[in-house]
C-alpha atoms as a PDB file:
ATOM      1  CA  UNK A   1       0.000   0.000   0.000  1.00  0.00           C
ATOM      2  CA  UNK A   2       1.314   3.385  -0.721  1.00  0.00           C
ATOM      3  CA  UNK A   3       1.310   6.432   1.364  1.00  0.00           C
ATOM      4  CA  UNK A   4      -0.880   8.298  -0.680  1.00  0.00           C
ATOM      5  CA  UNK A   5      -3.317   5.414  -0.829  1.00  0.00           C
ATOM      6  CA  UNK A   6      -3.144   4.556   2.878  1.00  0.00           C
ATOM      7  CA  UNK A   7      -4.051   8.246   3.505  1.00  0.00           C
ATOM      8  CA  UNK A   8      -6.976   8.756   1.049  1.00  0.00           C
ATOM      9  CA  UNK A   9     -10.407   8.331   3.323  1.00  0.00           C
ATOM     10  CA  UNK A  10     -12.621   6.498   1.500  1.00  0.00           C
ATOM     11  CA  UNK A  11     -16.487   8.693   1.905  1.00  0.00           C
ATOM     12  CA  UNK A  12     -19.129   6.513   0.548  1.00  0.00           C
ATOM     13  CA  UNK A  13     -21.469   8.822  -2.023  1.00  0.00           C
ATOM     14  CA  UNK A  14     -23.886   5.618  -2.928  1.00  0.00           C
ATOM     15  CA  UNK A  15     -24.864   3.395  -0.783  1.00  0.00           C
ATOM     16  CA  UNK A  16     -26.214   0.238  -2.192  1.00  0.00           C
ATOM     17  CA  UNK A  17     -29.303  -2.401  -0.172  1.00  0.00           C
ATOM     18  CA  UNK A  18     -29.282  -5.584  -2.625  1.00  0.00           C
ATOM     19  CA  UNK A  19     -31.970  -8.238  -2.155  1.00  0.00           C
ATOM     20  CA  UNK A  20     -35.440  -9.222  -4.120  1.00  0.00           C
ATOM     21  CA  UNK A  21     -38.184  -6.840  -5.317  1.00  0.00           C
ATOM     22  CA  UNK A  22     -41.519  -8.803  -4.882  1.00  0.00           C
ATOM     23  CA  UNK A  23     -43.554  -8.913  -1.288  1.00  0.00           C
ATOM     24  CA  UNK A  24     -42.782 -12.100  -0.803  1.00  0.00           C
ATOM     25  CA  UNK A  25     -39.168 -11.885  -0.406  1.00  0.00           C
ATOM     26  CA  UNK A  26     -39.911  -8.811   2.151  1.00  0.00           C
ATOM     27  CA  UNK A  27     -37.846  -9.488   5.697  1.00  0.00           C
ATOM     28  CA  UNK A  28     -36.298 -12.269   4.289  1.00  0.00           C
ATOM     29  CA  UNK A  29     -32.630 -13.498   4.817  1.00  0.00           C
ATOM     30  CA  UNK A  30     -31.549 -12.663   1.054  1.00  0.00           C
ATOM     31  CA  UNK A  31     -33.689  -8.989   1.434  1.00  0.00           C
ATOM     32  CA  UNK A  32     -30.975  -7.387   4.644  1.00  0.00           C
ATOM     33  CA  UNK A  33     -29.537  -5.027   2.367  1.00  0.00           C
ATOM     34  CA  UNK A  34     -32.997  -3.587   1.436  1.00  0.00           C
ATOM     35  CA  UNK A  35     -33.842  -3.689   5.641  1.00  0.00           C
ATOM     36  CA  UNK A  36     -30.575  -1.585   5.927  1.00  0.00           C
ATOM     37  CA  UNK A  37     -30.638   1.000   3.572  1.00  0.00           C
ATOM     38  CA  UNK A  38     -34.513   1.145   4.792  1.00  0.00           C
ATOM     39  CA  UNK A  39     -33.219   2.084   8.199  1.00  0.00           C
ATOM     40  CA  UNK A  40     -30.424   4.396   7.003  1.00  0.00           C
ATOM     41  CA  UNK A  41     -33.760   6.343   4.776  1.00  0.00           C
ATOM     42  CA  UNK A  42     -35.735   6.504   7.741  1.00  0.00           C
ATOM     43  CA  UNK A  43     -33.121   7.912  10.041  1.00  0.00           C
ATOM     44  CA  UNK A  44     -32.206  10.135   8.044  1.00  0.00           C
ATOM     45  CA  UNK A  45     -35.826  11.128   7.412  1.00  0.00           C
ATOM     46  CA  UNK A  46     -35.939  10.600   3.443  1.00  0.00           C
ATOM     47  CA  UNK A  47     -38.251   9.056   0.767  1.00  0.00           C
ATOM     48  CA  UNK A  48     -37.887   6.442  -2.033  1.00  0.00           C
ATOM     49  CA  UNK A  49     -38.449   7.213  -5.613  1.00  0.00           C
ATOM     50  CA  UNK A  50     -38.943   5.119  -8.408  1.00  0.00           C
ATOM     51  CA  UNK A  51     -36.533   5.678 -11.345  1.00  0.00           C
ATOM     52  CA  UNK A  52     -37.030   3.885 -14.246  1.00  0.00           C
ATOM     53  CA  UNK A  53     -33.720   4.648 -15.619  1.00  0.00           C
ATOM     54  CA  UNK A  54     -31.819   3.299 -12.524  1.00  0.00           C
ATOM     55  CA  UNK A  55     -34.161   0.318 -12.226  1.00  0.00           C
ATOM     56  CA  UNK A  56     -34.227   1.297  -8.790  1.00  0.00           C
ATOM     57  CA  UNK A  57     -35.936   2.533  -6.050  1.00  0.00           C
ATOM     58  CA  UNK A  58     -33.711   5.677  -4.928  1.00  0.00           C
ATOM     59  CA  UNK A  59     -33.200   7.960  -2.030  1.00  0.00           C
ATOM     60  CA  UNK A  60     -31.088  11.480  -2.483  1.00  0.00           C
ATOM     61  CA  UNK A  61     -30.306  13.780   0.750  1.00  0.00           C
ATOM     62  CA  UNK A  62     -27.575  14.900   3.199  1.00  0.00           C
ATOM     63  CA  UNK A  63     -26.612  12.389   5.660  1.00  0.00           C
ATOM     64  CA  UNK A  64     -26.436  13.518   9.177  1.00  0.00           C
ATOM     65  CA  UNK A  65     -22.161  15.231   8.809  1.00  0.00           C
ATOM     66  CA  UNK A  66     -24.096  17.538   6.027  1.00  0.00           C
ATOM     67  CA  UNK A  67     -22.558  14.584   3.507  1.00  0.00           C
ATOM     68  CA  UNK A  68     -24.612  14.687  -0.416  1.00  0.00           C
ATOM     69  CA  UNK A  69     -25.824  10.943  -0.434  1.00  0.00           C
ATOM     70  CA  UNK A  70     -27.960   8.096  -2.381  1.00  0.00           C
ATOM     71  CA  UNK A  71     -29.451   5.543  -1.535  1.00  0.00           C
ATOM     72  CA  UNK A  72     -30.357   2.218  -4.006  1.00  0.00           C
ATOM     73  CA  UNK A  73     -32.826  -0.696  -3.973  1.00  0.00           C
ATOM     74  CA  UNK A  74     -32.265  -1.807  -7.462  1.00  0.00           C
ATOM     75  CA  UNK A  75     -35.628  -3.474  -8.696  1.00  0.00           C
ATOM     76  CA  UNK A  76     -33.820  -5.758 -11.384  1.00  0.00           C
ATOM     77  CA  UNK A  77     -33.615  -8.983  -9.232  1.00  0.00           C
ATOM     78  CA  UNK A  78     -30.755 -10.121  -7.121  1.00  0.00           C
ATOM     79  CA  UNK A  79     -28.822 -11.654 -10.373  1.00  0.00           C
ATOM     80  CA  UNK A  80     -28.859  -8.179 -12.409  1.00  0.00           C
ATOM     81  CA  UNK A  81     -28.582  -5.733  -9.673  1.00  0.00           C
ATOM     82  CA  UNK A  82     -24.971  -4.566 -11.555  1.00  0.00           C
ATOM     83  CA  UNK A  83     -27.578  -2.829 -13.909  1.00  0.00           C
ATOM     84  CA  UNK A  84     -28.808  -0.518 -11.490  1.00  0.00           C
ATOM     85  CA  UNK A  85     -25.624   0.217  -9.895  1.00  0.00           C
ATOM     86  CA  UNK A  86     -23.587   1.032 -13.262  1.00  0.00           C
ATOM     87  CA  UNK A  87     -26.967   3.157 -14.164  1.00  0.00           C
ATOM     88  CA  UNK A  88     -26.421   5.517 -11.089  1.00  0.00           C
ATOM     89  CA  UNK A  89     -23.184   5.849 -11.196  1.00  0.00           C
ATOM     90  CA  UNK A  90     -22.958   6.740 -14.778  1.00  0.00           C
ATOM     91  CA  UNK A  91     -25.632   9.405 -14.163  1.00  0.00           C
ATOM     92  CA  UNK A  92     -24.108  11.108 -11.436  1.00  0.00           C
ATOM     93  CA  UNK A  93     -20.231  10.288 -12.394  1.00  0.00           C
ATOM     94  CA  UNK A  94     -19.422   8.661  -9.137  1.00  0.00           C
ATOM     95  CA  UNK A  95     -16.912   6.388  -8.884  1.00  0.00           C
ATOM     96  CA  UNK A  96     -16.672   3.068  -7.969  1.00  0.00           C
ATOM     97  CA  UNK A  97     -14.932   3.535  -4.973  1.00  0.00           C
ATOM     98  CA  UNK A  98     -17.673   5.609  -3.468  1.00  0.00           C
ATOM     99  CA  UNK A  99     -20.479   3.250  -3.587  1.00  0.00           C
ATOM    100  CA  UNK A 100     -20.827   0.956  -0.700  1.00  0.00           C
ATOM    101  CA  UNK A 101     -22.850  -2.370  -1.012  1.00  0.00           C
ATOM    102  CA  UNK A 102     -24.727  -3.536   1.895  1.00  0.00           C
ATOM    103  CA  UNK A 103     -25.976  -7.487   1.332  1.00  0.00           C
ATOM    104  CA  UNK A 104     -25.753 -10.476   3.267  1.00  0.00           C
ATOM    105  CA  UNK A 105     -23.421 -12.794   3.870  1.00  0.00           C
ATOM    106  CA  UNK A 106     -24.187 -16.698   4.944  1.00  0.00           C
ATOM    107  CA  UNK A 107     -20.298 -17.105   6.203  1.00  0.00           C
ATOM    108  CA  UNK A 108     -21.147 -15.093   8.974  1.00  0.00           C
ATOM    109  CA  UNK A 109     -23.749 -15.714  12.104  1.00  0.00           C
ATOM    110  CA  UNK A 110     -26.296 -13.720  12.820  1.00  0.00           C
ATOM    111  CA  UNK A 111     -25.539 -10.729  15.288  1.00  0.00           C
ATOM    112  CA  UNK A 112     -22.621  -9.920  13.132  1.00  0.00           C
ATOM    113  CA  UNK A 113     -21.027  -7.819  10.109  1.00  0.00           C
ATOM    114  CA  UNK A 114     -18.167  -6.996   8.494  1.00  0.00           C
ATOM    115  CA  UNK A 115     -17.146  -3.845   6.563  1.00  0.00           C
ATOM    116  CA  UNK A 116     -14.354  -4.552   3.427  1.00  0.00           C
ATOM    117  CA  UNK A 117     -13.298  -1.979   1.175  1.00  0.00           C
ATOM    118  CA  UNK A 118     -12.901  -4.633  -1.955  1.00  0.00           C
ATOM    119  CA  UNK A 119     -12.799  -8.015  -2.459  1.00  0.00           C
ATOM    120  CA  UNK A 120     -14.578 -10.753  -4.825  1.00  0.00           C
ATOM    121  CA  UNK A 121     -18.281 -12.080  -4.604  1.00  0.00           C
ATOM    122  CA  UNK A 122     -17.600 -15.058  -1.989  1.00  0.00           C
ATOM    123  CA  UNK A 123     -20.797 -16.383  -4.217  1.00  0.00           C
ATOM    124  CA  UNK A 124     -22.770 -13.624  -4.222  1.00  0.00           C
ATOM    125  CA  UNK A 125     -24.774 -13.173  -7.236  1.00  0.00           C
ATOM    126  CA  UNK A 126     -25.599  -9.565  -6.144  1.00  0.00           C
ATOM    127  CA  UNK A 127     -21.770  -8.794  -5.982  1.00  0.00           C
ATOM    128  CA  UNK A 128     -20.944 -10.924  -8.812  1.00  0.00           C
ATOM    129  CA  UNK A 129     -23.541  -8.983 -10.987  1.00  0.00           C
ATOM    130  CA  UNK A 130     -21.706  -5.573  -9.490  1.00  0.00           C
ATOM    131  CA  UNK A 131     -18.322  -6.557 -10.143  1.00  0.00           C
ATOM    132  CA  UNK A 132     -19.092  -7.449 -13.665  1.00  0.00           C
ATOM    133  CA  UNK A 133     -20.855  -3.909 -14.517  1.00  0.00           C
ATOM    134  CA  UNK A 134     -18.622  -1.700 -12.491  1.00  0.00           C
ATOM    135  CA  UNK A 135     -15.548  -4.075 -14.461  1.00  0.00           C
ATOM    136  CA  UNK A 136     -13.501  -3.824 -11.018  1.00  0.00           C
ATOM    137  CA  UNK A 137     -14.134  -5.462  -7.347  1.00  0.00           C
ATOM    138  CA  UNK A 138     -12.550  -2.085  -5.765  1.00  0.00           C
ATOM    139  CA  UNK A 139     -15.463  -0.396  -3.678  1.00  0.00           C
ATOM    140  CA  UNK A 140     -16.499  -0.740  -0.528  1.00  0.00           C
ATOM    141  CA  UNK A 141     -18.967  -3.016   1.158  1.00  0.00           C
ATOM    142  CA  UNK A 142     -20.623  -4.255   4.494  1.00  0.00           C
ATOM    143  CA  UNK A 143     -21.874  -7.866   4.939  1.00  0.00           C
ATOM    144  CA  UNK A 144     -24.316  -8.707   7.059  1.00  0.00           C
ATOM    145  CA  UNK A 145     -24.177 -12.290   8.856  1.00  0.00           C
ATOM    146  CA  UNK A 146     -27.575 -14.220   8.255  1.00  0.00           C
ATOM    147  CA  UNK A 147     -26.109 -17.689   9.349  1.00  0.00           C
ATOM    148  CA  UNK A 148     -25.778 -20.609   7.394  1.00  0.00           C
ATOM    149  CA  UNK A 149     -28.142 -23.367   6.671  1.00  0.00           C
ATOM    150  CA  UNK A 150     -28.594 -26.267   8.643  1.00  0.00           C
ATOM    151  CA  UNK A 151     -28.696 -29.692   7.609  1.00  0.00           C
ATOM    152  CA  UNK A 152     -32.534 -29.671   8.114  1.00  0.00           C
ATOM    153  CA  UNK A 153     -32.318 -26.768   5.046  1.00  0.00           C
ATOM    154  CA  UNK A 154     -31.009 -25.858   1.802  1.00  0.00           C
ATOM    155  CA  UNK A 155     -29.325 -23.114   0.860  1.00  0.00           C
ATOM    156  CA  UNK A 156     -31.888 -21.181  -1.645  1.00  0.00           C
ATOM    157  CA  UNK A 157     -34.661 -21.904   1.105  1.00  0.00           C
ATOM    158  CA  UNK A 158     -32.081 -20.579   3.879  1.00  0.00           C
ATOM    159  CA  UNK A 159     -31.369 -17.368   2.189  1.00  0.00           C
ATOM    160  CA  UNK A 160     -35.201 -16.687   0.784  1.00  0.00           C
ATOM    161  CA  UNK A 161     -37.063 -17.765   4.117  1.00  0.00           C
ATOM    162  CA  UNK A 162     -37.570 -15.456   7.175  1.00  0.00           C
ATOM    163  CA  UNK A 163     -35.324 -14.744  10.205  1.00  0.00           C
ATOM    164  CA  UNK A 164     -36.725 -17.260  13.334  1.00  0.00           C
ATOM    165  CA  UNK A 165     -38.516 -15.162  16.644  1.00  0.00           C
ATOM    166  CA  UNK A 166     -35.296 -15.332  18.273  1.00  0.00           C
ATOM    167  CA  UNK A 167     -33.101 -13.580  15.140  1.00  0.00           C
ATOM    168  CA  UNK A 168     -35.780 -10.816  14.609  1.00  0.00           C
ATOM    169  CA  UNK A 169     -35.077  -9.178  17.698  1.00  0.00           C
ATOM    170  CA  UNK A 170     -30.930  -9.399  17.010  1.00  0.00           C
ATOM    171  CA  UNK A 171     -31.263  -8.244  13.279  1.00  0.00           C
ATOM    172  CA  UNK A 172     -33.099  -5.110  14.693  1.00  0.00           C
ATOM    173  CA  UNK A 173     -30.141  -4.136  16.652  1.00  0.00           C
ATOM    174  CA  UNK A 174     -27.675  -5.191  14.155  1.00  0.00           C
ATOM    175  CA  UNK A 175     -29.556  -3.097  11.618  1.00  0.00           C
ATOM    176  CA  UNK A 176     -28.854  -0.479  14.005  1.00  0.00           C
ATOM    177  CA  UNK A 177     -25.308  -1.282  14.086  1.00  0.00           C
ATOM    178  CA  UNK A 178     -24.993  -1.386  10.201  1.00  0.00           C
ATOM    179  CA  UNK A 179     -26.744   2.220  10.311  1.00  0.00           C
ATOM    180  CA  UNK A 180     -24.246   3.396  12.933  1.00  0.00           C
ATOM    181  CA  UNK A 181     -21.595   1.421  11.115  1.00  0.00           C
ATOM    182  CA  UNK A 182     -22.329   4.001   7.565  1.00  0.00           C
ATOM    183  CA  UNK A 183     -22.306   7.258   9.624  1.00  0.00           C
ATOM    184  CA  UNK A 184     -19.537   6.578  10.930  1.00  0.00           C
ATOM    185  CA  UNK A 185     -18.092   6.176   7.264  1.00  0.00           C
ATOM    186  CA  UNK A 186     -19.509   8.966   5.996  1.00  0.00           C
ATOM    187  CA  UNK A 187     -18.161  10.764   8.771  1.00  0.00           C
ATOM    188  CA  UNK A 188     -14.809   9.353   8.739  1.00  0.00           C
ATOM    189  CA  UNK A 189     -14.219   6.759   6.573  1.00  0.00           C
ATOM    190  CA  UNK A 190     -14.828   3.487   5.095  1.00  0.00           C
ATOM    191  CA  UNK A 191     -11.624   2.113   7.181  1.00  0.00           C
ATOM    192  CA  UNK A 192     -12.449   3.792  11.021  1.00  0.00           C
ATOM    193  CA  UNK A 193     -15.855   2.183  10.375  1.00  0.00           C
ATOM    194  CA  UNK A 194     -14.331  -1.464  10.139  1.00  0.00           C
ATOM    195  CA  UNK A 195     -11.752  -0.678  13.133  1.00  0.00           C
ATOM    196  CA  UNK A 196     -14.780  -0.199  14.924  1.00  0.00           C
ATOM    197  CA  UNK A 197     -17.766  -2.489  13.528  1.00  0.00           C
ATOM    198  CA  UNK A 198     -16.308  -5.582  12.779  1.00  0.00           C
ATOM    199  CA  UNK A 199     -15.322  -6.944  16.627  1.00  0.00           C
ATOM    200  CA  UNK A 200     -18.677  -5.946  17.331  1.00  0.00           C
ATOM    201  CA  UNK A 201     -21.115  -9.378  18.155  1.00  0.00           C
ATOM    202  CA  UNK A 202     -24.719  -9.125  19.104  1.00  0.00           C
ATOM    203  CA  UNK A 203     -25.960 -12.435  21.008  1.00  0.00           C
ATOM    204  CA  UNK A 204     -28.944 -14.567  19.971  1.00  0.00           C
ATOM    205  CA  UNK A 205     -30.731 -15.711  23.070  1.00  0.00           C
ATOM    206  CA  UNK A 206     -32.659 -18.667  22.999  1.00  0.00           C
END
């Protein structure tokens, strides 16, 4: 790593919820990243949009440090959701280190998340379908854990069913913690936000 690049602050300008557009994946496993930038738009006291040239549901404001930000639920399906992204970033001439991607990751349990700022999919057809429109895997994203499937369950049913009584009340507060997780980016960086967030563990009970 260089000097110049270890000093450059990464300040997300996009921030990206992947998951499923029909009612029926709503609160599901897959859907987190919608449930997140949900709770980021609410905090922040701001309204969706449809845009039919983004494919996307969108969100524009100031984040609470006075930052310019978006916010995307791309409506194109889990598999296409590169669409959306390259869309809004085209638009607005953002680059691809500024968006942040917030999805969910299997390889983690549930009460936890983890904050990158690149990598590959890890299997992800969300990320997969990102890398392969933005051509690079150089941006920032946050993971958060939904478990993996038991024996008992396969993976596509583990990832489109619905959190058990004794997750819903953890995902709330990790929610929470992915919300405090992007201020704190926006405030002061992609890389103070995973010194912070990524020891952090919220305990199932039950």
């Amino acid at each position: 790593m260089t000097p110049e690049s270890k000093s450059k602050i990464v300040i997300p300008e996009l921030i990206v919820g992947l998951g499923n557009p029909e009612p029926k994946y709503d609160q599901t496993r897959h859907n987190i990243g919608f449930d997140a930038v949900d709770n980021l738009a609410d905090a922040w006291g701001l309204s969706w949009k449809e845009n039919k040239r983004f494919q996307g549901l969108i969100s524009e404001g100031v984040s609470p440090y006075g930052n310019k930000v978006r916010l995307l639920k791309p409506l194109t399906y889990m598999n296409r959701s590169g669409q959306a992204v390259r869309a809004v970033i085209d638009w607005y001439k953002i680059s691809s280190q500024s968006v942040l991607v917030i999805y969910d990751e299997m390889d983690l349990p549930i009460g936890r998340l983890r904050i990158r700022l690149s990598g590959s999919a890890g299997g992800h057809n969300g990320m997969k379908s990102i890398i392969s429109h933005l051509a690079n895997q150089n941006f920032p994203r946050l993971r958060i854990g939904i478990g993996k499937s038991t024996g008992k369950k396969q993976t596509i049913s583990h990832v489109l069913g619905k959190f058990a009584p004794e997750e819903k009340k953890v995902i709330k507060e990790v929610l929470q913690l992915s919300t405090d997780a992007v201020e704190r980016s926006l405030k002061e960086g992609v890389e103070k936000a995973m010194s912070l967030y990524n020891s952090k563990q919220i305990n199932v009970d039950g």
